[in-house]
Structures are given as structure tokens and as C-alpha cells.
PDB file of N, CA and C in Angstrom:
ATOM      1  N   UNK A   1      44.742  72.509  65.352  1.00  0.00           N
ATOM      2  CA  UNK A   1      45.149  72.786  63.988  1.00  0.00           C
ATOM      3  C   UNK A   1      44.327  71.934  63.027  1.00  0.00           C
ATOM      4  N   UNK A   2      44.262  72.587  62.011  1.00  0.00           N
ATOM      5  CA  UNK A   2      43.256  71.965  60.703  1.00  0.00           C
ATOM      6  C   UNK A   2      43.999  71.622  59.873  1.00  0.00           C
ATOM      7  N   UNK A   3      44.466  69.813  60.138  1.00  0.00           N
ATOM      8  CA  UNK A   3      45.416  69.211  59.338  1.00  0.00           C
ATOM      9  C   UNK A   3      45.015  69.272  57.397  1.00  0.00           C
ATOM     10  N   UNK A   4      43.571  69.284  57.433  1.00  0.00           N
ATOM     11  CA  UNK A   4      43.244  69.085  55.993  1.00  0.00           C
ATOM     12  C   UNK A   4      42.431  70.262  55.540  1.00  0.00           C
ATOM     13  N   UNK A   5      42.525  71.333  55.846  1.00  0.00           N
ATOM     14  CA  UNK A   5      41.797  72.804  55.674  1.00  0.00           C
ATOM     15  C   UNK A   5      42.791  73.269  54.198  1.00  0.00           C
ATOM     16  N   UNK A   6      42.301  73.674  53.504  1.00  0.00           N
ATOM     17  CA  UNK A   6      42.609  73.665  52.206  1.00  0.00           C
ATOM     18  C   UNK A   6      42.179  73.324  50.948  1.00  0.00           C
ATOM     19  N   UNK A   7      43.111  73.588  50.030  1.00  0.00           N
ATOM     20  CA  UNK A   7      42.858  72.740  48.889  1.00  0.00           C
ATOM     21  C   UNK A   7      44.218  72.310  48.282  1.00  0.00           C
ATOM     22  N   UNK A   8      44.433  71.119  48.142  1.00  0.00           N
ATOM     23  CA  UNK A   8      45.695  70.359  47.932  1.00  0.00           C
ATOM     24  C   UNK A   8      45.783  70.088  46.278  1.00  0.00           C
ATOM     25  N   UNK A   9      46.171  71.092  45.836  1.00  0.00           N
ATOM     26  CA  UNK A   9      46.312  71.584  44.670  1.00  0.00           C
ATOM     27  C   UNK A   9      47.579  70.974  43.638  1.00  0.00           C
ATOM     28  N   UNK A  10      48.307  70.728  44.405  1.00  0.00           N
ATOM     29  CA  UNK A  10      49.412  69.815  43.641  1.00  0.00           C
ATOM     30  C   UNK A  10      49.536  68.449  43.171  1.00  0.00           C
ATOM     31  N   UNK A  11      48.494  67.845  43.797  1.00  0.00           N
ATOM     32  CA  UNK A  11      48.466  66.640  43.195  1.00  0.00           C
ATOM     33  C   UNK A  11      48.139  66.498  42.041  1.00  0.00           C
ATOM     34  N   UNK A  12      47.667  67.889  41.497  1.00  0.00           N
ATOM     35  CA  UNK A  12      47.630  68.212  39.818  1.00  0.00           C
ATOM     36  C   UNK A  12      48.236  68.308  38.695  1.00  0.00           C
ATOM     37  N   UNK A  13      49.532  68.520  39.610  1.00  0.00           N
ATOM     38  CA  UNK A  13      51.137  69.861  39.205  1.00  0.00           C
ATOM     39  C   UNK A  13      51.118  69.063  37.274  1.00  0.00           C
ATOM     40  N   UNK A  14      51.214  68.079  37.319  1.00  0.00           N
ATOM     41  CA  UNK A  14      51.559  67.237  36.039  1.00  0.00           C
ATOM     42  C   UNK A  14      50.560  66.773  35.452  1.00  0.00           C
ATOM     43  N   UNK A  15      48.888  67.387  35.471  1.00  0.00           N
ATOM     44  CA  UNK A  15      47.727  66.678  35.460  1.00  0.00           C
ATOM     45  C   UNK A  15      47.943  67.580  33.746  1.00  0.00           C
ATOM     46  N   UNK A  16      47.279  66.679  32.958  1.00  0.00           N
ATOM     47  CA  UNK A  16      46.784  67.177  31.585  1.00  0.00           C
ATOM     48  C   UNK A  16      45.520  68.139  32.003  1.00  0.00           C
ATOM     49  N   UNK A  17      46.309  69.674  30.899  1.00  0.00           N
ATOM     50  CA  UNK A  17      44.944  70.682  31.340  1.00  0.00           C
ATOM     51  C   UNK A  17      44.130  70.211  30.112  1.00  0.00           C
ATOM     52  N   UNK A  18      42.552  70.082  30.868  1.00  0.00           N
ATOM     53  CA  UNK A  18      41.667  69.426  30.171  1.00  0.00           C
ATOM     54  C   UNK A  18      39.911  69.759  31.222  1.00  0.00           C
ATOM     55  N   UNK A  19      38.853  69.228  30.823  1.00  0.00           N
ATOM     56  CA  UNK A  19      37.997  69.738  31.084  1.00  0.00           C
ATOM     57  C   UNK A  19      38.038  68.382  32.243  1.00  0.00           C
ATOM     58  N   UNK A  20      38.355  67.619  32.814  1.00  0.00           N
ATOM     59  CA  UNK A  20      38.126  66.449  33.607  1.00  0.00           C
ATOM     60  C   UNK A  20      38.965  67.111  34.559  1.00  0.00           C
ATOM     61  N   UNK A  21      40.208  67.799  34.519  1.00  0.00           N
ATOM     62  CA  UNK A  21      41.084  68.511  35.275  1.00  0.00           C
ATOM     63  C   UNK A  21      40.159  69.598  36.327  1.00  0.00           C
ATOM     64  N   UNK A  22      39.515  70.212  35.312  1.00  0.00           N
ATOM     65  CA  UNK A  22      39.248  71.536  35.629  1.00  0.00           C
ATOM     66  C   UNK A  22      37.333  70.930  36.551  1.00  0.00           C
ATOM     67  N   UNK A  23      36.955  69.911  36.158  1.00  0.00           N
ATOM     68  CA  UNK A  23      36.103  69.345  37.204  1.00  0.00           C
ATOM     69  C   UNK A  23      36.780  68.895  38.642  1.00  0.00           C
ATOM     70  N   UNK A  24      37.769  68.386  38.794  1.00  0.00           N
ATOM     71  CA  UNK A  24      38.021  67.625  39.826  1.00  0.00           C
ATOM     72  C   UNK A  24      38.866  69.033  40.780  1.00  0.00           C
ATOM     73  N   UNK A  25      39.296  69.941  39.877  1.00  0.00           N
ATOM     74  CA  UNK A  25      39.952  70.627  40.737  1.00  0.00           C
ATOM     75  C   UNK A  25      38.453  71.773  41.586  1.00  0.00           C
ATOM     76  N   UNK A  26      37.284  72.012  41.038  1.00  0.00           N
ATOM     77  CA  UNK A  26      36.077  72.406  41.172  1.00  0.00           C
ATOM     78  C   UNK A  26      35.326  71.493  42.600  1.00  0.00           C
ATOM     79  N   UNK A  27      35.224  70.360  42.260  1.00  0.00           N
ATOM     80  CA  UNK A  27      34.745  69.712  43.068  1.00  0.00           C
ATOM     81  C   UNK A  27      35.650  69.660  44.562  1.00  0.00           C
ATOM     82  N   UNK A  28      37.414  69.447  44.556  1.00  0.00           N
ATOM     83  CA  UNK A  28      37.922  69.701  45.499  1.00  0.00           C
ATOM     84  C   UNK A  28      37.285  71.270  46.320  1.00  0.00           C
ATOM     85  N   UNK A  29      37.773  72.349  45.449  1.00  0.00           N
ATOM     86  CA  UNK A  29      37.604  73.735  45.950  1.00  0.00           C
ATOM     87  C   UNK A  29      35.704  73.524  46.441  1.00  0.00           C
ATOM     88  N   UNK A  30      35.039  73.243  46.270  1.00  0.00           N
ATOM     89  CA  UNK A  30      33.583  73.093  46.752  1.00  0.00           C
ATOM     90  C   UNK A  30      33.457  72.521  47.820  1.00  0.00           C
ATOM     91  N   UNK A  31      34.053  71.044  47.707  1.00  0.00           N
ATOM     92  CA  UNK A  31      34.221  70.468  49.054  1.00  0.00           C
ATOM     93  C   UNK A  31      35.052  71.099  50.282  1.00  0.00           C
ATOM     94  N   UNK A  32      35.922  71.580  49.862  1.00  0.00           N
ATOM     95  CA  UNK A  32      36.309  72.556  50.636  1.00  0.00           C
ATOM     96  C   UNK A  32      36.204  73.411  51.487  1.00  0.00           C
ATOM     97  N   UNK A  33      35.446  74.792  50.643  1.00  0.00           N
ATOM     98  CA  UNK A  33      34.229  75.451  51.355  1.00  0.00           C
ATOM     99  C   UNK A  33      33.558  74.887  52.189  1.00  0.00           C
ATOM    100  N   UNK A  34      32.942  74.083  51.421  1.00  0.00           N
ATOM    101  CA  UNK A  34      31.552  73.294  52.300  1.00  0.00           C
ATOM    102  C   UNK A  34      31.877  72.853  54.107  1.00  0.00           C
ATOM    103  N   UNK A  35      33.144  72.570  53.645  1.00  0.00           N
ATOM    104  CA  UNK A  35      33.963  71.857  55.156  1.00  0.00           C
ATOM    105  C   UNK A  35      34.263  72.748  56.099  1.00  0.00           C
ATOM    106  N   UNK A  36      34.367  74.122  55.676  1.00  0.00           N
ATOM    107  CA  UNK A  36      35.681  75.053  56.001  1.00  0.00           C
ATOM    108  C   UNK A  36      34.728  76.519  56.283  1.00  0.00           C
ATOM    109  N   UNK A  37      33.796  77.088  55.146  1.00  0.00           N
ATOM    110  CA  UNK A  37      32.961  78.004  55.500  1.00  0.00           C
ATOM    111  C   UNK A  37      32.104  77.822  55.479  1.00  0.00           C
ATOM    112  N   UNK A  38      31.145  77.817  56.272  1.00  0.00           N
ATOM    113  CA  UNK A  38      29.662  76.840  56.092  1.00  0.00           C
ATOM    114  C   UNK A  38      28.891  77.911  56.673  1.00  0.00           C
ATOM    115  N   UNK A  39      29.706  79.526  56.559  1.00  0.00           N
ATOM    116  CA  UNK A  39      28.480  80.314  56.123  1.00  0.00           C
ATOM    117  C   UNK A  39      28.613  81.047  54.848  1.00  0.00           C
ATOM    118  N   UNK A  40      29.133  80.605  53.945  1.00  0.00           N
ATOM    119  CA  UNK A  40      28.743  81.314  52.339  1.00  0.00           C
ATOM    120  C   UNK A  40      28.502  79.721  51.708  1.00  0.00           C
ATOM    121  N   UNK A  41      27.868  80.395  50.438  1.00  0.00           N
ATOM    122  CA  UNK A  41      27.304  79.617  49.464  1.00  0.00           C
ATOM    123  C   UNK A  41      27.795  80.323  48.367  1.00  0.00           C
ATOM    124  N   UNK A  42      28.179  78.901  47.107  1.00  0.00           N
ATOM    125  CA  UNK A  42      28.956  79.467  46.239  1.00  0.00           C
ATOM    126  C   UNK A  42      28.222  79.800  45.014  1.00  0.00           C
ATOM    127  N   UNK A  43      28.068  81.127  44.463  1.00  0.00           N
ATOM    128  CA  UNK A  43      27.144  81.365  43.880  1.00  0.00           C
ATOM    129  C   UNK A  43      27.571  81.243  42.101  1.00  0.00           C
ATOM    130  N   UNK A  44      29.421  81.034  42.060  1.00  0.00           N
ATOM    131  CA  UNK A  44      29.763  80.829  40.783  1.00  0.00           C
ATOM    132  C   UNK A  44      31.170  80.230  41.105  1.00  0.00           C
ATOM    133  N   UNK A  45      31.906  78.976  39.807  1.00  0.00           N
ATOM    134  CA  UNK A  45      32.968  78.804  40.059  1.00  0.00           C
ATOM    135  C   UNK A  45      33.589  78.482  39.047  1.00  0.00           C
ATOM    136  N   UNK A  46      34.335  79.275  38.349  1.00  0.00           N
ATOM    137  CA  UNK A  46      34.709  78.915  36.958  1.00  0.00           C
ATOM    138  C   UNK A  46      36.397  78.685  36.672  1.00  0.00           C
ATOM    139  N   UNK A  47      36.639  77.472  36.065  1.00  0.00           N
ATOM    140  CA  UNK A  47      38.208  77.436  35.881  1.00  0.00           C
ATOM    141  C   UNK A  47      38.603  77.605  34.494  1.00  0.00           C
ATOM    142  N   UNK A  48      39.552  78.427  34.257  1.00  0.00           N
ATOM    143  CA  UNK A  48      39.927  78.939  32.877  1.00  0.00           C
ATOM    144  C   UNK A  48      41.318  78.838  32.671  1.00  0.00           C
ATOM    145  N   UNK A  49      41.461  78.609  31.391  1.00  0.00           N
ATOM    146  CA  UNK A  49      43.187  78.405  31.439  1.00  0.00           C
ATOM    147  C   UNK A  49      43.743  79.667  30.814  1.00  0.00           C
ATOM    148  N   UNK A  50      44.848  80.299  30.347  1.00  0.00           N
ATOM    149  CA  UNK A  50      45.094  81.225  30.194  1.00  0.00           C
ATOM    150  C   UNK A  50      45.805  81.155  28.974  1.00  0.00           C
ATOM    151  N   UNK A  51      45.563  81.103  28.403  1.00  0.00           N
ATOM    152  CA  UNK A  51      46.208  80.447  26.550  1.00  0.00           C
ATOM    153  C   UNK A  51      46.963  81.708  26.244  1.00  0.00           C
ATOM    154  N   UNK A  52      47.371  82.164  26.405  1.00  0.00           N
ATOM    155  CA  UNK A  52      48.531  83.706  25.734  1.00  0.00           C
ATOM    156  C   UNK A  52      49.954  82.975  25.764  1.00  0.00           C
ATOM    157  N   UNK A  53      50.535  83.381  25.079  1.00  0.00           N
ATOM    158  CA  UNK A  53      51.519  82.811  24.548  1.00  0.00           C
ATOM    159  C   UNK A  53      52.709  83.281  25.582  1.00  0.00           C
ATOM    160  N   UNK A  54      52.284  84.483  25.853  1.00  0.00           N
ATOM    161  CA  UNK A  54      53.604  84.640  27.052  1.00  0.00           C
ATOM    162  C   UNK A  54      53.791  83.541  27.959  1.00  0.00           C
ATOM    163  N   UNK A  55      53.447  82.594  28.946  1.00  0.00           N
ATOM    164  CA  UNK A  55      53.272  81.797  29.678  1.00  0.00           C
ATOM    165  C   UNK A  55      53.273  80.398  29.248  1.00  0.00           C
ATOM    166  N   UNK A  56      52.950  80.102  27.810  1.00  0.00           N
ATOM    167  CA  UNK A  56      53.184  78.895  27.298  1.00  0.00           C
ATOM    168  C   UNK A  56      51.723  78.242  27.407  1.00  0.00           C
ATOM    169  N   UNK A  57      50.337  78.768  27.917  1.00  0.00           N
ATOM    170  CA  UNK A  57      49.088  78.085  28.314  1.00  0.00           C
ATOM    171  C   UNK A  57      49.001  77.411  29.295  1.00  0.00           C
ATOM    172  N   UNK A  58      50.106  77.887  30.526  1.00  0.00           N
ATOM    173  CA  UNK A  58      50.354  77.017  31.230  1.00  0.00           C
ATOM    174  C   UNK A  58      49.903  77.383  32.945  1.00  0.00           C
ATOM    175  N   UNK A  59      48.901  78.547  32.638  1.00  0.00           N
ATOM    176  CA  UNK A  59      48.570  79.382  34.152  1.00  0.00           C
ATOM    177  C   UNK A  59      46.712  78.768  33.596  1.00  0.00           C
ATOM    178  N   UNK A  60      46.028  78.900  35.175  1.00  0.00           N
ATOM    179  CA  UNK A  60      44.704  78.390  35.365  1.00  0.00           C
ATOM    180  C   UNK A  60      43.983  79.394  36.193  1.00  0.00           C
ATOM    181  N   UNK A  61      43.263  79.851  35.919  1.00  0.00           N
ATOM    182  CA  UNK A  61      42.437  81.046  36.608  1.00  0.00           C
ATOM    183  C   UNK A  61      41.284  80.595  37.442  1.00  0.00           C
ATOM    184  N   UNK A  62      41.603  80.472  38.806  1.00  0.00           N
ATOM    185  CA  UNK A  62      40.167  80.576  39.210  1.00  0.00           C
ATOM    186  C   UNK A  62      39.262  81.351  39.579  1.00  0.00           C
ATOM    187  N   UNK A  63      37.972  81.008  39.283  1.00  0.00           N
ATOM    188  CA  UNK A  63      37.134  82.536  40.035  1.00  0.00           C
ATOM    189  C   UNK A  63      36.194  81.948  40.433  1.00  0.00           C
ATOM    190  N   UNK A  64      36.093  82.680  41.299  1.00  0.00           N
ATOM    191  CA  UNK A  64      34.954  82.166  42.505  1.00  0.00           C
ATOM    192  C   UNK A  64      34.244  83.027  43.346  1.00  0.00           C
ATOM    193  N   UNK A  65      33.094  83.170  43.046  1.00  0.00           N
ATOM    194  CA  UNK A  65      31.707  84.041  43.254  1.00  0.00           C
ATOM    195  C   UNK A  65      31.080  83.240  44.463  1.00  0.00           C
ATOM    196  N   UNK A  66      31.211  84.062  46.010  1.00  0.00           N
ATOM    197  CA  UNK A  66      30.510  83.647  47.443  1.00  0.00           C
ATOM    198  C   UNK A  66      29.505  84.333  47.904  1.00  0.00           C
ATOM    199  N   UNK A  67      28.593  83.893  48.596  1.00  0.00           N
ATOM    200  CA  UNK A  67      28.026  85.153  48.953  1.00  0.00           C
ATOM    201  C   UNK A  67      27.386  84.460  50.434  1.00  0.00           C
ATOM    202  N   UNK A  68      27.382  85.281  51.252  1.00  0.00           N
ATOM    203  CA  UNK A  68      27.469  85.317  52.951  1.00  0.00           C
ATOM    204  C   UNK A  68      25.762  84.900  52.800  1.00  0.00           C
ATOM    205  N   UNK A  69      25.864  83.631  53.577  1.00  0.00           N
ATOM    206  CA  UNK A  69      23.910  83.052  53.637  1.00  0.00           C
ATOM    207  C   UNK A  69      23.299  84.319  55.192  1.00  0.00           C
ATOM    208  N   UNK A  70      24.293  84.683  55.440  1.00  0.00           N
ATOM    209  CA  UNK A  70      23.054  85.481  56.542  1.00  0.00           C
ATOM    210  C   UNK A  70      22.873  86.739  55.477  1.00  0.00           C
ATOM    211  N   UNK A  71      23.711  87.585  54.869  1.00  0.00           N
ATOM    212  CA  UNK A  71      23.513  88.734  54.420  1.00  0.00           C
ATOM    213  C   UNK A  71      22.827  88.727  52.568  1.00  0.00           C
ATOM    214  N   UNK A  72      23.267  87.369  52.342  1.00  0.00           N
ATOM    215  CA  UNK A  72      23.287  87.501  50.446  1.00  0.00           C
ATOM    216  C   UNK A  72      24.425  88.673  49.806  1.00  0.00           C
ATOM    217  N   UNK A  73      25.250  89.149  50.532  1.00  0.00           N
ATOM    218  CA  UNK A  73      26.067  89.740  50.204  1.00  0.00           C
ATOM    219  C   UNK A  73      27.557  89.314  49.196  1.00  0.00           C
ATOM    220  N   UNK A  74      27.405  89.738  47.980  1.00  0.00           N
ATOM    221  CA  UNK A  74      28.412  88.610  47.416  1.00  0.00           C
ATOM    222  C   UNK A  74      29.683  89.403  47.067  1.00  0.00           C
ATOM    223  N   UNK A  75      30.880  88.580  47.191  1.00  0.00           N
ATOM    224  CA  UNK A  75      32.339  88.975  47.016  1.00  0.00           C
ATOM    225  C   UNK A  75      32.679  88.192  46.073  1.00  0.00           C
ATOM    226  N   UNK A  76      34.027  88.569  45.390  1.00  0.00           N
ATOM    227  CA  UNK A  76      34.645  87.528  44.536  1.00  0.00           C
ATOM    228  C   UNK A  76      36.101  87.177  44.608  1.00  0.00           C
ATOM    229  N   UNK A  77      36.644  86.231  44.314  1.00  0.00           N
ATOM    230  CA  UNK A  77      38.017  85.946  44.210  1.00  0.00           C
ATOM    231  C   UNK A  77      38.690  84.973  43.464  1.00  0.00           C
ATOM    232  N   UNK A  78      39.574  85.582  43.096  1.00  0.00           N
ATOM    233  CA  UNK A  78      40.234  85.421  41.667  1.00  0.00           C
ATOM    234  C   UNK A  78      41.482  84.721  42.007  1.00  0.00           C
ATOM    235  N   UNK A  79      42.219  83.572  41.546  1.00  0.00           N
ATOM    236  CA  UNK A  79      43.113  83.316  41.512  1.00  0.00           C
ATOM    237  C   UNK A  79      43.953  82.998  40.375  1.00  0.00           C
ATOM    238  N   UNK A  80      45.593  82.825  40.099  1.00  0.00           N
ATOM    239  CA  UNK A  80      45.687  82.608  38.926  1.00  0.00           C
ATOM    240  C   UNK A  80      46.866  81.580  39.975  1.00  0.00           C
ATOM    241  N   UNK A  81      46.522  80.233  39.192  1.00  0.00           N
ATOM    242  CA  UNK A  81      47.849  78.791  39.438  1.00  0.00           C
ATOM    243  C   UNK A  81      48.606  78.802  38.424  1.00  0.00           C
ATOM    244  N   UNK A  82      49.887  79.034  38.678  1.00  0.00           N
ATOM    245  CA  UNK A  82      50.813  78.511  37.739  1.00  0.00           C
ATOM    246  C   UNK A  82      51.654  77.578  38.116  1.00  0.00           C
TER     247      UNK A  82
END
């Protein structure tokens, strides 16, 4: 079992959303990959917050652009943290 396979995302839960936030949570998710799929390369990774008033500004979007190093074939995936 892969005690630390992930991304441990809560140690954020109370973090001020801010651009130092949205680095460290980047650099986790990279290191990550790097550890975990070490056959894609990440070709984009952007964190966005979601400012609409329904939600209070309080959801974080990630997106994240991979693409397979044997094929160059690229996928994407989207998440939204609330």
C-alpha cells in the first residue's frame, strides 16, 4: 500500500485563499505526479477560485493539462475543492 500517494489537501481547509495558497497547493499536486505517474508530463496547471456569489468564493478549481511521454497524447482534468 501507498501510505503517501496523493495529495493531502486539507492541511489547507483554513488556509487564506491567496496566490501563496494556490502555489503551494501546485507544487504539492506536481510533486505528486512526479512520485506517482512518471509517465505523463504536466503540460498545464492552473488554480482558480470561483468568486460567484452562490458559494460565497469559497470553491477552487483545479485544472490540469497531462500528456502521456510515450504518446504526447494530452488529456485534461478538472477539479472543483470546496
Amino acid at each position: 500500500m501507498l501510505q503517501n500517494f496523493g495529495v493531502a489537501l486539507k492541511k489547507y481547509l483554513f488556509s487564506p485563499i491567496d496566490e501563496i495558497l494556490f502555489d503551494r497547493i501546485k507544487k504539492d499536486i506536481t510533486t505528486s505526479i512526479r512520485a506517482y505517474a512518471k509517465d505523463v508530463v504536466i503540460r498545464k496547471l492552473s488554480i482558480l477560485r470561483d468568486e460567484s456569489m452562490d458559494n460565497g468564493g469559497n470553491i477552487l478549481h483545479v485544472i490540469l493539462v497531462l500528456a502521456y511521454k510515450s504518446s504526447n497524447e494530452l488529456f485534461e482534468v478538472k477539479v472543483g475543492i470546496v
